[in-house]
C-alpha atoms as a PDB file:
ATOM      1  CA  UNK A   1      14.493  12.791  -9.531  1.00  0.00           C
ATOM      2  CA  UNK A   2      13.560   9.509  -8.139  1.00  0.00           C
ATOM      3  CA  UNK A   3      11.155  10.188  -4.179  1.00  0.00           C
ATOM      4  CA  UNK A   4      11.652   7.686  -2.313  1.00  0.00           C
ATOM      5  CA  UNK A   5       9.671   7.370   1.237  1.00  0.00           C
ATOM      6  CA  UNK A   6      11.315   5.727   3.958  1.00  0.00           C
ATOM      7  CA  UNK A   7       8.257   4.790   6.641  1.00  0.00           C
ATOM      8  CA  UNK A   8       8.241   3.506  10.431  1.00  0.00           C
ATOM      9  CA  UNK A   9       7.122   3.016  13.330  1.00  0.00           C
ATOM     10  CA  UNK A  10       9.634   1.953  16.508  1.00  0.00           C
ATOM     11  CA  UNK A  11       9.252   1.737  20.175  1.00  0.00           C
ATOM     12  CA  UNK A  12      12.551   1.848  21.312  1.00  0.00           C
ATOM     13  CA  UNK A  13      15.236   2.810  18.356  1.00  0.00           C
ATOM     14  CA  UNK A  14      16.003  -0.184  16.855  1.00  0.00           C
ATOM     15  CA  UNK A  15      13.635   0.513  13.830  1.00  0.00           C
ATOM     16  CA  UNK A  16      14.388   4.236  13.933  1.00  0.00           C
ATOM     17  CA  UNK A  17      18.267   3.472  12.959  1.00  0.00           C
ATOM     18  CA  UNK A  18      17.971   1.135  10.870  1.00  0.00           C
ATOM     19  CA  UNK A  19      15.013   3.530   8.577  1.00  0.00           C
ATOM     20  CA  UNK A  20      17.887   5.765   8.798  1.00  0.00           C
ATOM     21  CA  UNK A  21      20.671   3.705   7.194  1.00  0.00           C
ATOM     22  CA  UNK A  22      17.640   2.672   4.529  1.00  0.00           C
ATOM     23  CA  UNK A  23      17.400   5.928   3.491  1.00  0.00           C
ATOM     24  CA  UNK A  24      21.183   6.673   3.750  1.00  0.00           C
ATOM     25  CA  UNK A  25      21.288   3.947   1.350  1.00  0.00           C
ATOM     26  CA  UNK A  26      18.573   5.449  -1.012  1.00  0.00           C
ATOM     27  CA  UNK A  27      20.430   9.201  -1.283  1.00  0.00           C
ATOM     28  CA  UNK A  28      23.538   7.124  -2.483  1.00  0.00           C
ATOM     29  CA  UNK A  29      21.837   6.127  -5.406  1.00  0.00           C
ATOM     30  CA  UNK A  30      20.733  10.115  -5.713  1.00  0.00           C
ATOM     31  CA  UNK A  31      17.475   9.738  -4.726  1.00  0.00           C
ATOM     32  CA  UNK A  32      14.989  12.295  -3.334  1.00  0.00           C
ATOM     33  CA  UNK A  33      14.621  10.982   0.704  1.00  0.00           C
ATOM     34  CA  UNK A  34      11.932  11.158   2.596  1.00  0.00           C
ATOM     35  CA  UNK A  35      12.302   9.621   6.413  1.00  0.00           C
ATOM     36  CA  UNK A  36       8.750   9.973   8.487  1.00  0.00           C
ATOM     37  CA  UNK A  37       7.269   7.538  10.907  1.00  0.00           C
ATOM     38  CA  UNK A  38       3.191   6.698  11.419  1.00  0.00           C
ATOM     39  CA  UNK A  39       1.185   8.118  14.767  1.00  0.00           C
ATOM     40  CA  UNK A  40       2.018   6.342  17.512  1.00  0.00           C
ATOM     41  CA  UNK A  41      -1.294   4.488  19.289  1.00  0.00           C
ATOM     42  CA  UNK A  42      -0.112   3.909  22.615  1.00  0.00           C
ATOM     43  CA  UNK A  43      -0.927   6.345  25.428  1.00  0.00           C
ATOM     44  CA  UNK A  44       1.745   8.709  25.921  1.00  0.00           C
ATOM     45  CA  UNK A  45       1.875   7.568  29.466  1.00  0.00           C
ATOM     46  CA  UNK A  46       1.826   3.744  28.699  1.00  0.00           C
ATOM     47  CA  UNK A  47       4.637   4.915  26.493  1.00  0.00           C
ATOM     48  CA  UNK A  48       7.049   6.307  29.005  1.00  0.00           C
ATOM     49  CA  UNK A  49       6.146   3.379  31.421  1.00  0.00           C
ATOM     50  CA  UNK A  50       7.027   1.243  28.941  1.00  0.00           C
ATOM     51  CA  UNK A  51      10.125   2.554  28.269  1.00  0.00           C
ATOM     52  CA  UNK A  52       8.868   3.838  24.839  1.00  0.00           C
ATOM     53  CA  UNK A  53      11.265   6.418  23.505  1.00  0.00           C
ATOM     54  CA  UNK A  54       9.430   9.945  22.845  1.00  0.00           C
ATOM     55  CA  UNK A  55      12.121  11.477  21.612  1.00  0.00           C
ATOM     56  CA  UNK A  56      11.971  10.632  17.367  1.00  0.00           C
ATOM     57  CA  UNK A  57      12.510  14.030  15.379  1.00  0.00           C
ATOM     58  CA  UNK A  58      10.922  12.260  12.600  1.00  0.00           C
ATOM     59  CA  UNK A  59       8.152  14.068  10.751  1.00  0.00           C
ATOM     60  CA  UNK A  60       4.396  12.084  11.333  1.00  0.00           C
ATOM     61  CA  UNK A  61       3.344  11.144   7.790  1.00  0.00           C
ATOM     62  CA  UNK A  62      -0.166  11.574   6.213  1.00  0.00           C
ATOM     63  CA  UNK A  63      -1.501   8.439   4.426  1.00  0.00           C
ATOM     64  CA  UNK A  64      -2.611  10.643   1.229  1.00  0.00           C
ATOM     65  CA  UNK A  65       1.000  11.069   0.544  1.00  0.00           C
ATOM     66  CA  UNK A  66       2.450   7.914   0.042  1.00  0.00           C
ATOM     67  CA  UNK A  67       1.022   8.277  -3.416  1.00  0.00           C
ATOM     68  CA  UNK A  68       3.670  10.485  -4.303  1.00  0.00           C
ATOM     69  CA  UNK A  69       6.825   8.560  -4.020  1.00  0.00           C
ATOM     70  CA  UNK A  70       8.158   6.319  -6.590  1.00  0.00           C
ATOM     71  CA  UNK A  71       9.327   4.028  -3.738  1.00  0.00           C
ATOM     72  CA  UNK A  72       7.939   3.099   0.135  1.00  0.00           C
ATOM     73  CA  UNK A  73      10.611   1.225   2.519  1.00  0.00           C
ATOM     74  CA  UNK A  74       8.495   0.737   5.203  1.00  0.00           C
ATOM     75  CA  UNK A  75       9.611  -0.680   8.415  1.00  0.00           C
ATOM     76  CA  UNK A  76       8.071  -1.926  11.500  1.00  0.00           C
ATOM     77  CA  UNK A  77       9.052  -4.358  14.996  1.00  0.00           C
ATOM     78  CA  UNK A  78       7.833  -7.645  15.212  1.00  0.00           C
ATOM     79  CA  UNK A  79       4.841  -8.265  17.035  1.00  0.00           C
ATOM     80  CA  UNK A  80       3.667 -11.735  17.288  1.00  0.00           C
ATOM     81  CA  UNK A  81       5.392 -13.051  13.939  1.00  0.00           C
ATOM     82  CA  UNK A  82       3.193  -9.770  12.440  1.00  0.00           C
ATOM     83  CA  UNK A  83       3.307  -5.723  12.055  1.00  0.00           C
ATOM     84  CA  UNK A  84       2.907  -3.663  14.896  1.00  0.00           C
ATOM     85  CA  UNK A  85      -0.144  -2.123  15.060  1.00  0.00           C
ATOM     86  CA  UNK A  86       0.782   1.128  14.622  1.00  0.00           C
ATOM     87  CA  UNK A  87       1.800   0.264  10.864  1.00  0.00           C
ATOM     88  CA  UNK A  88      -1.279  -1.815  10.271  1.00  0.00           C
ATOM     89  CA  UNK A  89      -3.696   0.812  11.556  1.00  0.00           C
ATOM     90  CA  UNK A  90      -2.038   3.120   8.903  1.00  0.00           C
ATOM     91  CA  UNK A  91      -1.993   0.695   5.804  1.00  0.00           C
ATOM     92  CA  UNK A  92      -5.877   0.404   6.765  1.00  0.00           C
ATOM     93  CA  UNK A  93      -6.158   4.107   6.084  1.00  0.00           C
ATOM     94  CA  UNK A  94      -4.821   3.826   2.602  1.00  0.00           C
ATOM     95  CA  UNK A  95      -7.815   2.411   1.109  1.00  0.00           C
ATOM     96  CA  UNK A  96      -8.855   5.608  -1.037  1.00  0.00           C
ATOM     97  CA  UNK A  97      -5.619   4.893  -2.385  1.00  0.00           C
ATOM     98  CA  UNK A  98      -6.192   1.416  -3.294  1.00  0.00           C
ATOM     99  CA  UNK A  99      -9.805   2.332  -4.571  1.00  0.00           C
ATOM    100  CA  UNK A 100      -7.697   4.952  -7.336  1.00  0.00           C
ATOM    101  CA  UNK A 101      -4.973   2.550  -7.817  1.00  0.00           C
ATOM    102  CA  UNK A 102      -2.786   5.616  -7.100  1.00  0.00           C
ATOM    103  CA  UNK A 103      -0.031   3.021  -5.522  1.00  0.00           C
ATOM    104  CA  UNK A 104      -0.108   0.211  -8.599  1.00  0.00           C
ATOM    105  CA  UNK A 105       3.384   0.292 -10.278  1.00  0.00           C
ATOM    106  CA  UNK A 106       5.419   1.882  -7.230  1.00  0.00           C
ATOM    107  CA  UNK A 107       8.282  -0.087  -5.597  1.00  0.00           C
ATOM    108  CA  UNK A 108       7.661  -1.453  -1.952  1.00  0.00           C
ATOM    109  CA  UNK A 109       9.758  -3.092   0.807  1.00  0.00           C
ATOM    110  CA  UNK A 110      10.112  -4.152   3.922  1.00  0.00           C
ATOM    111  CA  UNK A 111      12.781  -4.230   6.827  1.00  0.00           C
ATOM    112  CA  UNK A 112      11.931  -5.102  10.236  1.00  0.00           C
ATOM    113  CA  UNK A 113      13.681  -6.357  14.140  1.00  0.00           C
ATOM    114  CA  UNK A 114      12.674  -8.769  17.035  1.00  0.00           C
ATOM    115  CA  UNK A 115      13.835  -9.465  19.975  1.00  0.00           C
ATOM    116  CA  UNK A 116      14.869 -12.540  19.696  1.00  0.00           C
ATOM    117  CA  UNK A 117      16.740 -14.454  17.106  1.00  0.00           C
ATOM    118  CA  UNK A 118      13.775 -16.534  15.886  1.00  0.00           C
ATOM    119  CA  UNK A 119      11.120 -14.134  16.135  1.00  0.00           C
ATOM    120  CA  UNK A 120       9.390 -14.040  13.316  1.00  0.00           C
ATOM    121  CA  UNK A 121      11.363 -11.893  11.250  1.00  0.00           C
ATOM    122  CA  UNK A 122      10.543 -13.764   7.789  1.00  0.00           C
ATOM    123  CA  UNK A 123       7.491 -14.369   8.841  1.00  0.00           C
ATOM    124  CA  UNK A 124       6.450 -10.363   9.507  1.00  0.00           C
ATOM    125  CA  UNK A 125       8.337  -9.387   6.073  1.00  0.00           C
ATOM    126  CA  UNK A 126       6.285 -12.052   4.197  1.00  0.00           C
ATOM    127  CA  UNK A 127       3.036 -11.025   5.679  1.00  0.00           C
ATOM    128  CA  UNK A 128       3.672  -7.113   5.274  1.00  0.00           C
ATOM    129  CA  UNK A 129       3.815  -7.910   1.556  1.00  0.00           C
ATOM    130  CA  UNK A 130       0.020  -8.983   1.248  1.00  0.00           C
ATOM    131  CA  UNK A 131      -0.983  -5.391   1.398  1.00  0.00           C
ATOM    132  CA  UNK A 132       1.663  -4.443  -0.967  1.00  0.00           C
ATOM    133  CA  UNK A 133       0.703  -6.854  -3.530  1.00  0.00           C
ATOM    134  CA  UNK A 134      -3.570  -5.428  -2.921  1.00  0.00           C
ATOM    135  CA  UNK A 135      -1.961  -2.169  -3.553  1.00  0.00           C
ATOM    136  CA  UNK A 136      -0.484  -3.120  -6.683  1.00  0.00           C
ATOM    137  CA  UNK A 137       3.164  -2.635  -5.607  1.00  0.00           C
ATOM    138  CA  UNK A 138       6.674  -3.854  -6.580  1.00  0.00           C
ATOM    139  CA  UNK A 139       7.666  -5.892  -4.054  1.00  0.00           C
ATOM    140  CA  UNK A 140      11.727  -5.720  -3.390  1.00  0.00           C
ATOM    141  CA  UNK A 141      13.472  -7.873  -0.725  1.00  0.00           C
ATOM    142  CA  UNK A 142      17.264  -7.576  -0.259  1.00  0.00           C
ATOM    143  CA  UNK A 143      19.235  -9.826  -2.835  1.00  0.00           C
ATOM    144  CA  UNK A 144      22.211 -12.621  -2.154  1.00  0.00           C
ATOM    145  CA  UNK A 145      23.970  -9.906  -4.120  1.00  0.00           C
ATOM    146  CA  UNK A 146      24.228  -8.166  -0.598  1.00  0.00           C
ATOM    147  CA  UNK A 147      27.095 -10.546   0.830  1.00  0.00           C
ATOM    148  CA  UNK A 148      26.090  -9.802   4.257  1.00  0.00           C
ATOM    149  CA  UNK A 149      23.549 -12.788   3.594  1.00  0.00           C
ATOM    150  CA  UNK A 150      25.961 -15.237   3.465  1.00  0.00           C
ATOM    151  CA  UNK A 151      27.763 -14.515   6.913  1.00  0.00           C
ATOM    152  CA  UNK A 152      27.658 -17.534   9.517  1.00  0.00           C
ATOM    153  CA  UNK A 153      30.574 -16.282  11.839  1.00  0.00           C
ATOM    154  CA  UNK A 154      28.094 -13.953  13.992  1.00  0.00           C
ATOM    155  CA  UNK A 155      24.107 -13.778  14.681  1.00  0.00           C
ATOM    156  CA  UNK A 156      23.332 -11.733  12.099  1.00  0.00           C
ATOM    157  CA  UNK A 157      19.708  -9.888  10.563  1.00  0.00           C
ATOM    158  CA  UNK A 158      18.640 -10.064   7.673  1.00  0.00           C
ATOM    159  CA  UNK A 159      17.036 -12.346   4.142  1.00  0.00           C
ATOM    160  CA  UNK A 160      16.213 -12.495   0.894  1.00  0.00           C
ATOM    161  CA  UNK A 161      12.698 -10.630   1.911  1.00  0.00           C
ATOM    162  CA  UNK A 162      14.297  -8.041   3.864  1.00  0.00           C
ATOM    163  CA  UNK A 163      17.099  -6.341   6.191  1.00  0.00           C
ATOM    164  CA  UNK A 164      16.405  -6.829   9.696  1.00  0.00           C
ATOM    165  CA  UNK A 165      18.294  -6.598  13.165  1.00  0.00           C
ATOM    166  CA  UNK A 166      18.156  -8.545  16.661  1.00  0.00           C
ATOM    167  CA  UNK A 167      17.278  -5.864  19.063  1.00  0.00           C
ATOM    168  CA  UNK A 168      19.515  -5.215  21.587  1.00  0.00           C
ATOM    169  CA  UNK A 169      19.072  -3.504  25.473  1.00  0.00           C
ATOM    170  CA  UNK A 170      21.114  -0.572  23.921  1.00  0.00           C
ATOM    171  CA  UNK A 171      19.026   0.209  20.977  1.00  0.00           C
ATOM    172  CA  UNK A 172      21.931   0.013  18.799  1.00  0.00           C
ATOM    173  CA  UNK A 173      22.034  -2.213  15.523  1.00  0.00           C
ATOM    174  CA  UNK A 174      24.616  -4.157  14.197  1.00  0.00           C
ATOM    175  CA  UNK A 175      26.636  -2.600  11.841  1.00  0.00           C
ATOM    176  CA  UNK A 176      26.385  -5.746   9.416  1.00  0.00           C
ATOM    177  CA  UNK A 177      22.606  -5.382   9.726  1.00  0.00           C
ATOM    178  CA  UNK A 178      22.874  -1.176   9.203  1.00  0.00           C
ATOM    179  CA  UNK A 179      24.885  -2.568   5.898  1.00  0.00           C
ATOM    180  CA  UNK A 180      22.045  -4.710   4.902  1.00  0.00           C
ATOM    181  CA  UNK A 181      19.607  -1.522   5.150  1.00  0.00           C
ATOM    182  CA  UNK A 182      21.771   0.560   3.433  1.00  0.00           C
ATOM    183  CA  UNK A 183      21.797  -2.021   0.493  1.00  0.00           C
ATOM    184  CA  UNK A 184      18.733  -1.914   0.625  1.00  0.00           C
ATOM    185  CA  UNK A 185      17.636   1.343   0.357  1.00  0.00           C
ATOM    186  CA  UNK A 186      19.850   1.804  -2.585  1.00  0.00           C
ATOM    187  CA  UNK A 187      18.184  -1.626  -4.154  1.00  0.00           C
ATOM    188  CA  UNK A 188      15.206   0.211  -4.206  1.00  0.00           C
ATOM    189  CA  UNK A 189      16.324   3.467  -5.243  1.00  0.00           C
ATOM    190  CA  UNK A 190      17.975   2.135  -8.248  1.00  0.00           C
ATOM    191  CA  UNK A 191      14.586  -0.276  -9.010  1.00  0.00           C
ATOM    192  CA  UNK A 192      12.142   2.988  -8.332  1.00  0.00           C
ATOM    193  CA  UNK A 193      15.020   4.715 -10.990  1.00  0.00           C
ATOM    194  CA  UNK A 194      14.470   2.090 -13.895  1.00  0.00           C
ATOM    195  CA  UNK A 195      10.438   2.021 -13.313  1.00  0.00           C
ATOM    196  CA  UNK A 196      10.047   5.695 -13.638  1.00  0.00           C
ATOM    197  CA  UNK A 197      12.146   5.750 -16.739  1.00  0.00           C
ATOM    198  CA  UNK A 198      10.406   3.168 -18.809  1.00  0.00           C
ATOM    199  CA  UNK A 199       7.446   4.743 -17.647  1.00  0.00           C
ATOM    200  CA  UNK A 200       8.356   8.031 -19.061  1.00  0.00           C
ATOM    201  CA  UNK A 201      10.065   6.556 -22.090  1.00  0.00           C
ATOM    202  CA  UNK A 202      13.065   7.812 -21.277  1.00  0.00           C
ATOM    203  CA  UNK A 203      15.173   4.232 -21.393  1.00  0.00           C
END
C-alpha cells in the first residue's frame, strides 16, 4: 500500500484543516495516511498570549521517519513570503537523510495560507521546494486539472505550485480551498502509486 505523510505546522487552525482535507484526499485514492505536525518552537506561554491554539491532537513527528513514506505533503503558514520556522528548523534536521539519499525518488508537496490575499503564497510554495529538490524529491503542485484554479467569482487559494487558503479570524477555510487540498492529496497519492510500482516492476 502506498504511505503517504501528511506534515505541518499551524498557529491558529488554518493549516491544521486544510492538512486534514490533504490527507482526506490521499485515503480516497487508498492510500496509507499519516497526519503529524513538527514541535512547536514558541514558548508555551508566548503561545497562549498569542492566541496560539494548544489544542492539535496531532501526533509530533520524528525527522528519521519521513524516510518511510512514499509521499510528504507538507504544509506550513506564511511567514515573510517564507516557511515558518517551525518547518524550517525541522527540514534542517533531515540532513542524515540527505547524506543516505534515503528521500531521492519520493513524491513531495506543498500547501500553505497567509493572511492576506497577496502574501506570499507562491512565493513560500516555490521556496519550500529548494529543499525538496536537495533531497532528491518529486516535486507535485496542484494541476489546472483541479477546476477550482480557474474560479474568478470569489477570492479564492490556491496555484499551480500548491493549495492554499486566506486565513480568516475564524480559523475556518474555504470550502473551494479544502477542495483544492483534497485534490491534492489524492494528486499525490495516485503519483506516490505509479512511482512505487515502476519501482517494483510491477507496471
Amino acid at each position: 500500500m502506498t504511505r503517504i505523510l501528511v506534515l505541518y505546522y499551524s498557529s491558529y487552525g488554518h493549516i491544521h484543516a486544510m492538512a486534514q482535507a490533504v490527507a482526506e484526499g490521499a485515503r480516497s485514492e487508498g492510500a496509507e495516511v499519516a497526519l503529524k505536525r513538527v514541535p512547536e518552537l514558541v514558548p508555551e506561554e508566548v503561545a497562549k498570549q498569542s492566541g496560539y491554539r494548544t489544542d492539535f491532537d496531532t501526533p509530533i513527528a520524528e525527522v528519521e521517519e519521513l524516510a518511510d513514506y512514499d509521499g510528504i505533503v507538507f504544509g506550513t503558514p506564511v511567514r515573510f513570503g517564507n516557511m515558518a520556522a517551525q518547518m524550517k528548523q525541522f527540514l534542517d534536521r533531515a540532513g542524515g537523510l540527505w547524506f543516505q539519499d534515503r528521500l531521492v525518488g519520493k513524491v513531495g508537496s506543498v500547501f500553505t495560507s497567509s493572511s492576506t490575499q497577496h502574501g506570499g503564497q507562491e512565493a513560500t510554495i516555490l521556496s519550500f521546494h529548494l529543499p525538496l529538490l536537495h533531497f532528491g524529491m518529486v516535486v507535485a503542485g496542484l494541476p489546472y486539472s483541479f477546476k477550482g484554479q480557474t474560479e474568478t467569482g470569489r477570492i479564492t487559494g490556491g496555484s499551480p505550485y500548491g493549495a492554499s487558503t486566506l486565513a480568516g479570524p475564524d480559523g475556518a477555510p474555504a470550502e473551494g480551498d479544502l477542495a483544492g487540498a483534497r485534490f491534492q492529496g489524492a494528486h499525490v497519492a495516485k503519483i506516490a502509486r505509479g512511482l512505487k510500482a515502476v519501482a517494483f516492476g510491477n507496471c
